[in-house]
Protein backbone atom coordinates (compact mmCIF):
# COMPACT_ATOMS: atom_id res chain seq x y z
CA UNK A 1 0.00 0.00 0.00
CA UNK A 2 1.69 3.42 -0.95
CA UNK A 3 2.29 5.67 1.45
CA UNK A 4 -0.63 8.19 -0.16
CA UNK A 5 -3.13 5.71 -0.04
CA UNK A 6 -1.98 5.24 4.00
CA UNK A 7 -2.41 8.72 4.81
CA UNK A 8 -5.82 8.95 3.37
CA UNK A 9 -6.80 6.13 4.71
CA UNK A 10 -6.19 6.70 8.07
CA UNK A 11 -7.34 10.33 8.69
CA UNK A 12 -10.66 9.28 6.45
CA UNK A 13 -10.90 6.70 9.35
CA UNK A 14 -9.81 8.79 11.67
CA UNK A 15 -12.34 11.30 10.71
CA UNK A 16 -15.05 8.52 10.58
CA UNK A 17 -14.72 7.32 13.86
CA UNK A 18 -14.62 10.74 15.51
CA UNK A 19 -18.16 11.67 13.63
CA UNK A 20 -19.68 8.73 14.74
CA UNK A 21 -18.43 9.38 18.45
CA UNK A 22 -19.23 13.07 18.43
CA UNK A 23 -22.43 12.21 16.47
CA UNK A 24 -23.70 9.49 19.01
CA UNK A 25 -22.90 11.25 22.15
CA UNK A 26 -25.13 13.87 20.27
CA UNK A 27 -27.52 12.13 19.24
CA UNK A 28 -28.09 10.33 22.98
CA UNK A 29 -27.65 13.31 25.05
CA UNK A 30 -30.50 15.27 22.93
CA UNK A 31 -32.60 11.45 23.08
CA UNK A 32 -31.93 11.63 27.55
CA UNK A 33 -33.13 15.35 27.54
CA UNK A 34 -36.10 15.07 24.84
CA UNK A 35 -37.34 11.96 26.41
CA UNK A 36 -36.98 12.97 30.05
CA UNK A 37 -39.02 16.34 29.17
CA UNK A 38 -42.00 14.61 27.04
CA UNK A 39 -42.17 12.62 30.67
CA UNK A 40 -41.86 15.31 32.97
CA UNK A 41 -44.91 16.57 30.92
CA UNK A 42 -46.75 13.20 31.21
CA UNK A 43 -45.99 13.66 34.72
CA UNK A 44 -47.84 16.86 35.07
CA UNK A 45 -50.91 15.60 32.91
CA UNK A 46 -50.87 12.50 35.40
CA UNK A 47 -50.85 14.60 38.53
CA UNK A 48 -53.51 16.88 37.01
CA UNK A 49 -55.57 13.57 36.64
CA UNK A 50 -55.19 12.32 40.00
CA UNK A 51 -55.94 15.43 41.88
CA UNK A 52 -58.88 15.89 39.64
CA UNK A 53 -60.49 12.62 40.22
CA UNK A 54 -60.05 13.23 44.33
CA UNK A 55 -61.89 16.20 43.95
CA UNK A 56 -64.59 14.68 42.29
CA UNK A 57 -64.85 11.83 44.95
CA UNK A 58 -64.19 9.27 42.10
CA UNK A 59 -67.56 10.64 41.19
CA UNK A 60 -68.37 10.45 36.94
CA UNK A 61 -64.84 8.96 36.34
CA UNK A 62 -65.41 7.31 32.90
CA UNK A 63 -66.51 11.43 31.58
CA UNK A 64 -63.42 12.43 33.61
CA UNK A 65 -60.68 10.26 32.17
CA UNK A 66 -61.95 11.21 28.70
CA UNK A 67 -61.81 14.54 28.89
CA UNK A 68 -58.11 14.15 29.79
CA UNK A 69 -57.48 11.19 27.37
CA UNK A 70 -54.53 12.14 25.08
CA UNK A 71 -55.48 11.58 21.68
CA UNK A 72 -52.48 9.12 20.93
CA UNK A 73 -52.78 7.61 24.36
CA UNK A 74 -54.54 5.78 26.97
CA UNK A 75 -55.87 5.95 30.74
CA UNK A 76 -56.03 3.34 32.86
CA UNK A 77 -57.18 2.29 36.34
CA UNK A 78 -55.52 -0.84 37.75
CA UNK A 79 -56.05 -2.21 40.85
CA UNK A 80 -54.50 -5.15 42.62
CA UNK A 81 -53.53 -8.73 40.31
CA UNK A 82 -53.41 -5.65 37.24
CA UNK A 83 -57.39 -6.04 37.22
CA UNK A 84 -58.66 -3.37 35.14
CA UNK A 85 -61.19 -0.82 36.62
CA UNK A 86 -61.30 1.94 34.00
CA UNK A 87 -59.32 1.43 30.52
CA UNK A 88 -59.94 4.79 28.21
CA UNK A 89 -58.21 4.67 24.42
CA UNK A 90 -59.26 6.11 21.07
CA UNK A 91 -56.49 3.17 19.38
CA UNK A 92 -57.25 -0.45 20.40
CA UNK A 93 -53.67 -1.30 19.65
CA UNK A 94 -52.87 0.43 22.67
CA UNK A 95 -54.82 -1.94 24.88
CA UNK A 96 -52.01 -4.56 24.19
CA UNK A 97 -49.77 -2.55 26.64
CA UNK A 98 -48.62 -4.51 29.35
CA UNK A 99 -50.58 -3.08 32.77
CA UNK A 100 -48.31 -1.29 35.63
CA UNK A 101 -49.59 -1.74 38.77
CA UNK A 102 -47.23 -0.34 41.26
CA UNK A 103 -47.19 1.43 45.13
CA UNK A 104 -44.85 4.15 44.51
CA UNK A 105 -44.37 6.28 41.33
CA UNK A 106 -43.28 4.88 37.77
CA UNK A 107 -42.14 6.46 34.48
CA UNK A 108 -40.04 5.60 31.10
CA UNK A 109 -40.53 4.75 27.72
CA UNK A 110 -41.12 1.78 26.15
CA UNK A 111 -42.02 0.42 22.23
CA UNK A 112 -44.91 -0.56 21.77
CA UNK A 113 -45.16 -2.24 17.94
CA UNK A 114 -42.45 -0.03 16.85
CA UNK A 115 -43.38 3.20 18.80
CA UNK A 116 -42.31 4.66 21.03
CA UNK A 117 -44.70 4.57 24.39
CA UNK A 118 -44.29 7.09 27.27
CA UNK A 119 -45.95 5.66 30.64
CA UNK A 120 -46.22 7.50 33.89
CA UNK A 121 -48.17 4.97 37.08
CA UNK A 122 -49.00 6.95 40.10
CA UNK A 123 -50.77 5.11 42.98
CA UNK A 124 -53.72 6.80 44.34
CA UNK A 125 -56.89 6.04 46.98
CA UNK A 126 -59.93 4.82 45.54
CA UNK A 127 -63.62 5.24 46.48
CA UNK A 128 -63.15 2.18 48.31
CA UNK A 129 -60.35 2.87 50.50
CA UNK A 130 -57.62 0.84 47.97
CA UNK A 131 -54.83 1.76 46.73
CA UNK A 132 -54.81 1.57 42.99
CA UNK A 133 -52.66 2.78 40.26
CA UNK A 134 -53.24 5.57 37.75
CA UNK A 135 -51.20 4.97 34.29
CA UNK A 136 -51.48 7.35 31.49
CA UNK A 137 -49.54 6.71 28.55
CA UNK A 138 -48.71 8.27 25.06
CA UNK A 139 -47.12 8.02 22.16
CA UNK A 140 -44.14 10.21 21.74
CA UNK A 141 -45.13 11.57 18.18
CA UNK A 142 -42.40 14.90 18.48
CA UNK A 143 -39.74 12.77 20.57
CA UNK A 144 -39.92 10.24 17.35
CA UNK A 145 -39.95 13.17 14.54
CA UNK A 146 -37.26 15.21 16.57
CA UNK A 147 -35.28 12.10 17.01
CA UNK A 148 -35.32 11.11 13.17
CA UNK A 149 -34.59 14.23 12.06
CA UNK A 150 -31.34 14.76 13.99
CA UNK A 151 -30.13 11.29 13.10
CA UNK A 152 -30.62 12.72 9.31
CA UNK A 153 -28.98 15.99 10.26
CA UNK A 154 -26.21 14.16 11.68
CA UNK A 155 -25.93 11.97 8.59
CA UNK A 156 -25.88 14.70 6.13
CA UNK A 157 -23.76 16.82 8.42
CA UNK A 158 -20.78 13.69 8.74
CA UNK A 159 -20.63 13.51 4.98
CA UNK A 160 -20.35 17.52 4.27
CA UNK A 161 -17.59 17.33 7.13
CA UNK A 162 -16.39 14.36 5.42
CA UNK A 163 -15.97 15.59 1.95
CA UNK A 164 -13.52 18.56 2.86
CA UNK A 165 -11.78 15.86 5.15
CA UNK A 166 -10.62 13.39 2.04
CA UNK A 167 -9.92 16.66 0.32
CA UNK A 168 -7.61 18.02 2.53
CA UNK A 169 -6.14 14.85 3.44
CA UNK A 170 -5.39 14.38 -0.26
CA UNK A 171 -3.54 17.68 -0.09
CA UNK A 172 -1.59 16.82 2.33
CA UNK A 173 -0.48 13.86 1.17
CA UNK A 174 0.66 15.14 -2.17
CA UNK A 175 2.64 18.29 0.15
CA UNK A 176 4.16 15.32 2.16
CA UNK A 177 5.20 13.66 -0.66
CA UNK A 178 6.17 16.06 -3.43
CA UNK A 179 9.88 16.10 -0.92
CA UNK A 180 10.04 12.34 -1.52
CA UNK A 181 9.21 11.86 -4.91
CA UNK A 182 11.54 14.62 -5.45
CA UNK A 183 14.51 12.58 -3.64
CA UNK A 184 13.43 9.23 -5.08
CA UNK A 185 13.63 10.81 -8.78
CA UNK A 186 16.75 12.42 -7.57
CA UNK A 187 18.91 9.32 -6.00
CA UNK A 188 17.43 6.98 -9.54
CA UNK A 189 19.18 9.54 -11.11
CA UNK A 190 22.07 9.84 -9.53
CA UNK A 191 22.44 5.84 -9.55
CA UNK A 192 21.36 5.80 -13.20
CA UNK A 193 22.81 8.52 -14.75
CA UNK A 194 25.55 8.26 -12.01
CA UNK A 195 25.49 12.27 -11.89
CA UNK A 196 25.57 13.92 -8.48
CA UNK A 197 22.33 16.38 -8.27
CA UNK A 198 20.84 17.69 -5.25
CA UNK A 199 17.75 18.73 -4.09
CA UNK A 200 16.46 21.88 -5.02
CA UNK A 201 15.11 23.19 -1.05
CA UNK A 202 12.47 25.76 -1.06
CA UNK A 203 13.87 28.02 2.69
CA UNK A 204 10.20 29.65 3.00
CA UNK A 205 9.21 26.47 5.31
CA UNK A 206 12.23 25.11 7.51
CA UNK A 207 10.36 21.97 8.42
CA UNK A 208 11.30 18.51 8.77
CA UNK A 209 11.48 17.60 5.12
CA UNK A 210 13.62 20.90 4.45
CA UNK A 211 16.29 19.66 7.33
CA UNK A 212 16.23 15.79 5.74
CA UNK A 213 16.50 17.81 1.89
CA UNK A 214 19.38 19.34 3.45
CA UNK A 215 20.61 16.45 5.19
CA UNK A 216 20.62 14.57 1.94
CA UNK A 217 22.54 17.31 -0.03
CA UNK A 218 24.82 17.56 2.52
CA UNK A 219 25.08 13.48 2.22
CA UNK A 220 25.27 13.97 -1.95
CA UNK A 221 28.15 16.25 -1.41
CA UNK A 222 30.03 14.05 1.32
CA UNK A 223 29.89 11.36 -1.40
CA UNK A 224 30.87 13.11 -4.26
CA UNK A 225 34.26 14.22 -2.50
CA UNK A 226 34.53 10.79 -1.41
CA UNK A 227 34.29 9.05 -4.89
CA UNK A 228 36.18 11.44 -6.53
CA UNK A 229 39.25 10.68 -3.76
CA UNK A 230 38.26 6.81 -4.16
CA UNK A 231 39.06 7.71 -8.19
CA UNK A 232 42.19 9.85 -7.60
CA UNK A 233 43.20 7.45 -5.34
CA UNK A 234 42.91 4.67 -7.30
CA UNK A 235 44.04 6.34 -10.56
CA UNK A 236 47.48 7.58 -8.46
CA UNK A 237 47.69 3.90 -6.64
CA UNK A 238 47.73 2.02 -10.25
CA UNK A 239 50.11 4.80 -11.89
CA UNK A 240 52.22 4.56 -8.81
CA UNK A 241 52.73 0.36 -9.05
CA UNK A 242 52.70 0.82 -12.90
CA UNK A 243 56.10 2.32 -13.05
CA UNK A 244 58.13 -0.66 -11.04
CA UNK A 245 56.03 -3.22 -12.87
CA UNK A 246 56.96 -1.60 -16.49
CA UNK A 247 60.65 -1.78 -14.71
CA UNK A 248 60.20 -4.84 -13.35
CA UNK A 249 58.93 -7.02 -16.48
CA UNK A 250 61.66 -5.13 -18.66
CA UNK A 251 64.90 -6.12 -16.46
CA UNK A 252 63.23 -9.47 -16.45
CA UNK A 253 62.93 -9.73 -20.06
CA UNK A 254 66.27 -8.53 -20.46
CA UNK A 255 67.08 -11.30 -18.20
CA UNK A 256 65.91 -13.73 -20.30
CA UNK A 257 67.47 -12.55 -23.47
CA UNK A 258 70.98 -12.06 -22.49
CA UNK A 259 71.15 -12.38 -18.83
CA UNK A 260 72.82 -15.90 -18.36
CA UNK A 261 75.65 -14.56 -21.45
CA UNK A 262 76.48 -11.52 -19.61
CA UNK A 263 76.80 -11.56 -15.85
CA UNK A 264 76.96 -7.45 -15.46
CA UNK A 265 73.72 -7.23 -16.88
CA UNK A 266 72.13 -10.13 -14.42
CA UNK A 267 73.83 -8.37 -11.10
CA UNK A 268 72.34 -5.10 -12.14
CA UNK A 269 68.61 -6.52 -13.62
CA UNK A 270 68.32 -8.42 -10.19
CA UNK A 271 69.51 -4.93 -7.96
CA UNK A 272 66.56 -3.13 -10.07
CA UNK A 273 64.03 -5.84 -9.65
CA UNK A 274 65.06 -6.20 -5.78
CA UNK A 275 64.69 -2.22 -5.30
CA UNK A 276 61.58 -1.96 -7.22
CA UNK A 277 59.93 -4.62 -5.70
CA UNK A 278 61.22 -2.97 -2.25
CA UNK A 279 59.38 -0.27 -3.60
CA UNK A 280 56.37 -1.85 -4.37
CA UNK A 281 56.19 -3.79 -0.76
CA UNK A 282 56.57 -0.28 0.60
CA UNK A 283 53.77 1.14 -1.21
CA UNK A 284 51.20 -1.49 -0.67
CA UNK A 285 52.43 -1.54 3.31
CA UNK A 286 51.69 2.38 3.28
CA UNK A 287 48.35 1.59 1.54
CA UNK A 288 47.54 -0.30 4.08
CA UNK A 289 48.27 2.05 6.96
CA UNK A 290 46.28 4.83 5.19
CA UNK A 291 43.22 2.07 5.37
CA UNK A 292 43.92 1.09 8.68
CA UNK A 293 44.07 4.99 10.26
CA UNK A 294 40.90 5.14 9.41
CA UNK A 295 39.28 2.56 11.18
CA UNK A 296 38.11 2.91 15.23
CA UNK A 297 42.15 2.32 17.30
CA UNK A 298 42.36 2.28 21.11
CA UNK A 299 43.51 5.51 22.85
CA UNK A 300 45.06 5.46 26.09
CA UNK A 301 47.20 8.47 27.63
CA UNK A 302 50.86 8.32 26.17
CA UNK A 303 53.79 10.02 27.54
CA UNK A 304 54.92 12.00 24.29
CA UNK A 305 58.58 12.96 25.79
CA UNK A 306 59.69 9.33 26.00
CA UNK A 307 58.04 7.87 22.55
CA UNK A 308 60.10 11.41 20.99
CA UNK A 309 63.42 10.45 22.93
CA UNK A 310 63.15 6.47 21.52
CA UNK A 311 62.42 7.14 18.26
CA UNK A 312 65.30 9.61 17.89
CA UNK A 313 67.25 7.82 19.43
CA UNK A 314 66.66 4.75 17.01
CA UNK A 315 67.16 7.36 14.29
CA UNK A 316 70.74 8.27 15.71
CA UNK A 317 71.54 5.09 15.86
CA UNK A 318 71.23 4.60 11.92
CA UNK A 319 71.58 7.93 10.35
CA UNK A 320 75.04 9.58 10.53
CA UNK A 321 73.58 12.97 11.39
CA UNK A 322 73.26 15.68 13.84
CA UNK A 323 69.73 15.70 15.55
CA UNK A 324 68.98 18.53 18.21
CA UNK A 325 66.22 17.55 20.23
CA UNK A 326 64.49 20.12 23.18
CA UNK A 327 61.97 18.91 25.44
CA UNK A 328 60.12 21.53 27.87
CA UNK A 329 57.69 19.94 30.72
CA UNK A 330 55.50 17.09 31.00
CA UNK A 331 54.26 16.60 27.54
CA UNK A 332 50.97 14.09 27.42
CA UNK A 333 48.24 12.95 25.34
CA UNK A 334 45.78 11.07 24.61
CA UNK A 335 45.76 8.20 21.46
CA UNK A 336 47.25 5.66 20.08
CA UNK A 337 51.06 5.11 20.76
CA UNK A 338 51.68 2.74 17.94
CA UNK A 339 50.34 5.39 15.21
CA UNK A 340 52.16 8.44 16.92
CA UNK A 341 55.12 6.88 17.08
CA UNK A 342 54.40 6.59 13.24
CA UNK A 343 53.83 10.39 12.58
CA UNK A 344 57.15 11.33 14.34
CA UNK A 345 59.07 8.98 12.29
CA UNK A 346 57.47 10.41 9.26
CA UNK A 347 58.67 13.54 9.87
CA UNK A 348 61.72 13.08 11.18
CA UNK A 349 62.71 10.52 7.91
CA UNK A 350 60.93 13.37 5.99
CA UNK A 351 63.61 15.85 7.36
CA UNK A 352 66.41 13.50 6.87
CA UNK A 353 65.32 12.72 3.40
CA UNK A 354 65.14 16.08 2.06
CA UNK A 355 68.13 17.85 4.08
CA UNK A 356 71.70 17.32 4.37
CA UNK A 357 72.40 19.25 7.11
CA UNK A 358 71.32 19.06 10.67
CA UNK A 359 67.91 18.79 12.43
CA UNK A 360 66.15 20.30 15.07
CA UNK A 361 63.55 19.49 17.11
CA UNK A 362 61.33 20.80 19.42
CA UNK A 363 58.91 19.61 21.85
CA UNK A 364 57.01 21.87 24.02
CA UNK A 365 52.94 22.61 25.62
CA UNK A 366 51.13 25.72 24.74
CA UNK A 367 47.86 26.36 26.40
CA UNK A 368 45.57 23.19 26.04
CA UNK A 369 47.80 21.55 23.50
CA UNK A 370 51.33 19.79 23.09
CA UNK A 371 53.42 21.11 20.22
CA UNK A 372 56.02 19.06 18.07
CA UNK A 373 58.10 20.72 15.31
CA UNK A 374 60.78 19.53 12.96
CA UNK A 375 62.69 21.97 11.24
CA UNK A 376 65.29 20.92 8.50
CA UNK A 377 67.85 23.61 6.62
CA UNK A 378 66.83 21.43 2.98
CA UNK A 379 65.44 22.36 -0.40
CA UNK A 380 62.56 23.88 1.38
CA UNK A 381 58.78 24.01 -0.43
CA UNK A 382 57.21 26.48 -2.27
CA UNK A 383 53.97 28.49 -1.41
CA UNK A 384 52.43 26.47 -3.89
CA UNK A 385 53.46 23.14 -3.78
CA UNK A 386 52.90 23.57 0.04
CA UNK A 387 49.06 23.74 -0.73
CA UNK A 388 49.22 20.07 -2.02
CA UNK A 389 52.02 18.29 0.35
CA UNK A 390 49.70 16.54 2.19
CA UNK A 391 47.51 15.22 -0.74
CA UNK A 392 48.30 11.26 -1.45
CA UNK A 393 50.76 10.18 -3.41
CA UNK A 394 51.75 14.21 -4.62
CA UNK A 395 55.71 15.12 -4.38
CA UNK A 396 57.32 18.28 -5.10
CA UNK A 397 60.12 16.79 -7.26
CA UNK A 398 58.85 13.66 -8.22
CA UNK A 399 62.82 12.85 -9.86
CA UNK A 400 64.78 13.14 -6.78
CA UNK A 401 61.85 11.82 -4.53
CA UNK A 402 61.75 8.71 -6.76
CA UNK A 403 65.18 8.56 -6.35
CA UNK A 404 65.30 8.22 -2.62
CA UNK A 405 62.28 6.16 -2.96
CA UNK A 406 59.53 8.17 -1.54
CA UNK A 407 55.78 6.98 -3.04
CA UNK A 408 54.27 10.52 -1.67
CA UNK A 409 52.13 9.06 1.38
CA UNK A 410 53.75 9.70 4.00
CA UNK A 411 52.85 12.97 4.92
CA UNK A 412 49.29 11.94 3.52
CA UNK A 413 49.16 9.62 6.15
CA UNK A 414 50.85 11.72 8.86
CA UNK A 415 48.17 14.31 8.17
CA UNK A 416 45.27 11.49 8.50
CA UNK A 417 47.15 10.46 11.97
CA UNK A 418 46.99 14.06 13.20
CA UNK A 419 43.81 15.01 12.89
CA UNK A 420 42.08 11.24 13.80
CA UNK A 421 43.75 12.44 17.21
CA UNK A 422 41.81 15.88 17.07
CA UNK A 423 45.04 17.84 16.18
CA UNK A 424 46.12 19.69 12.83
CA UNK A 425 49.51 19.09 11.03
CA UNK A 426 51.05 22.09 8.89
CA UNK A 427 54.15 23.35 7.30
CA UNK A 428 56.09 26.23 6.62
CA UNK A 429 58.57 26.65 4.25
CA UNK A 430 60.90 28.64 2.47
CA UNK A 431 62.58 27.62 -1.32
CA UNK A 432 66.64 26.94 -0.23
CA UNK A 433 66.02 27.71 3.30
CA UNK A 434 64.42 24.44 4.53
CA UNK A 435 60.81 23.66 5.94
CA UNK A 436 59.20 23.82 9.52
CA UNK A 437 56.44 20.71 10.34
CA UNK A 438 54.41 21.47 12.86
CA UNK A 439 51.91 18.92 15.01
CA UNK A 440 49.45 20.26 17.38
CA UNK A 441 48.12 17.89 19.59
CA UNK A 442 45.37 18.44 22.73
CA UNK A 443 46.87 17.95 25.78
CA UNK A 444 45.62 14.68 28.25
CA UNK A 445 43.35 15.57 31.02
């Protein structure tokens, strides 16, 4: 069932059942108060009839009771074991009404072949000293008429409130629902035609289906950047492992051609092969780590001083050049130790890489955050290239970073690292002067 027919459907119901509530209360509460007056009048006629007959001493009863017979009714006298004395009616169907005879006061209404009867029985004293019991009844002509004409009234009044309901529920159905045929037709199109519209969001009414209209652009845009990353990403990934491939298969066909004739060309078609495959391992293992950044890590409070002190100290060990380090206070934070200790070697191989003179670097807290630089005296970046240093796979000289076997993720991934930990990663740089890297990192509470 579509989600038009629904709404329709259930406020038509809706709308039903609350008539016929409304409607019956109506229609009962004017039946209690119509009925109870017609007997309150019976009442009166009855207790004009009994004072009137003890006035007359009983005396000419049969011309008495007819003078007060109603013309749709009927008098009776009953006396004990409903034994008739006097029984007065202009309709002999009346005189199948069951008799009343009663010691304290009676009325209510009753159908009588399909009418409706109003009886009042009132004892009273007889000539005789017994107690008998007056009943006058009559037919409720006006309750009957009033009664049918409000149930039509009610009728025609339910289908005139009726009519506008369907119609307005219909129109605001198709207001509900314009929004959502409008994002259905927009996300078939954007699967089918694999194009990347957005809703077109009318700011007049800031409802609901204007926040989920903005929602979903916002969602359209998200994956737009996304795929277009996922494509760069890719495109960059294959050109990057299509270079030591092409280098690969050529050294190895070389191999086979003249490789067990000559050994200088098998020694140096096995040292290519081993360094581009090197290269290769290193780009897939860097793939991974980008992949792996992303996903949820645990964080724990890590003592930043002493993973800066081990790693450059490891660095010492192997590199043949001078490293200043400063440390000032109790630097801590909270993440993960295994992918920190990842962004300062990045930058400090990043130095190394692109310098050839010595390195400092500084570790320090400002305000609510820990600060690690690494300054090198190298080639230094320009204010363009500096835009795009942190992009995947992008190098500033791609000959001489090719050469020392850089695949331009590093600082791709020591960006990611930064700012999964709620910190920002920049640079500053000056052509022939060297470069300044700069993490910022919130402090642990």
């Amino acid at each position: 069932m579509k989600l038009k027919t629904k709404i329709q459907l259930f406020s038509s119901l809706f709308m039903i059942l609350l008539l016929v509530i409304v409607n019956t209360a109506i229609y009962v509460l004017f039946y209690k108060i119509s009925s109870d007056g017609e007997l309150e009048e019976l009442l009166e006629q009855t207790n004009i009839i009994a004072t009137a007959l003890n006035e007359s001493d009983n005396a000419l009863t049969n011309d008495l009771l007819r003078a007060f017979l109603p013309s749709d009714g009927m008098i009776r006298i009953i006396q004990k074991d409903s034994i008739f004395i006097y029984q007065l009616t202009r309709k002999k169907d009346y005189l199948n009404q069951e008799a009343i005879y009663t010691h304290s006061e009676k009325k209510n209404i009753y159908d009588l072949n399909g009418k409706k009867m109003g009886v009042v029985a009132k004892p009273i004293i007889w000539k005789d000293g017994q107690v008998v019991t007056l009943e006058v009844s009559k037919h409720l002509v006006i309750l009957e008429k009033n009664m049918s004409m409000l149930f039509y009234v009610l009728i025609v009044a339910a289908i005139f409130m009726l009519i506008p309901t369907l119609l307005a529920s219909k129109m605001l159905s198709r207001f509900l629902l314009r929004p959502i045929h409008e994002f259905m037709k927009t996300m078939n199109e954007n699967m089918t035609a694999k194009k990347w519209q957005k809703l077109r969001l009318k700011k007049r009414s800031k409802d609901e289906m204007y926040e989920m209209g903005k929602t979903f652009n916002h969602m359209i845009t998200k994956l737009e950047e996304n795929f277009h990353k996922q494509e760069a990403f890719v495109s960059d990934a294959s050109h990057e492992l299509k270079t030591p491939i092409a280098i690969i298969k050529s050294y190895a066909q070389l191999l086979k051609r003249r490789g067990l004739e000559h050994p200088d060309i098998f020694g140096e078609s096995v040292d290519a092969i081993h360094s581009e495959a090197d290269r290769m391992q290193m780009l897939v293992e860097q793939l991974l780590v980008l992949a792996k950044n992303e996903a949820n890590v645990l964080q724990e409070k890590v003592d930043f001083n002493h993973i800066c002190e081990t790693i450059i100290h490891k660095v010492r060990g192997v590199h043949s050049r001078e490293i200043h380090l400063s440390i000032n206070g109790v630097n801590r934070v909270t993440g993960n130790k295994e992918q920190l200790q990842q962004i300062i070697y990045i930058l400090i191989m990043n130095a190394l890489k692109y310098s050839e003179r010595e390195i400092d670097i500084r570790l320090y807290s400002q305000t609510d955050d820990v600060i690690f630089q690494v300054e090198d005296y190298g080639i230094g970046i320009s204010k363009k290239d500096q835009e795009r240093i942190f992009d995947r796979f992008y190098r500033v000289d791609k000959a001489r970073s090719r050469d020392s076997g850089g695949t331009g993720l590093g600082l791709a991934i020591a960006k990611e690292i930064a700012e999964s930990h709620g910190g920002t990663l920049s640079v500053q740089s000056e052509k022939e002067k060297g470069s300044v890297f700069t993490l910022k990192l919130p402090k642990a509470h």
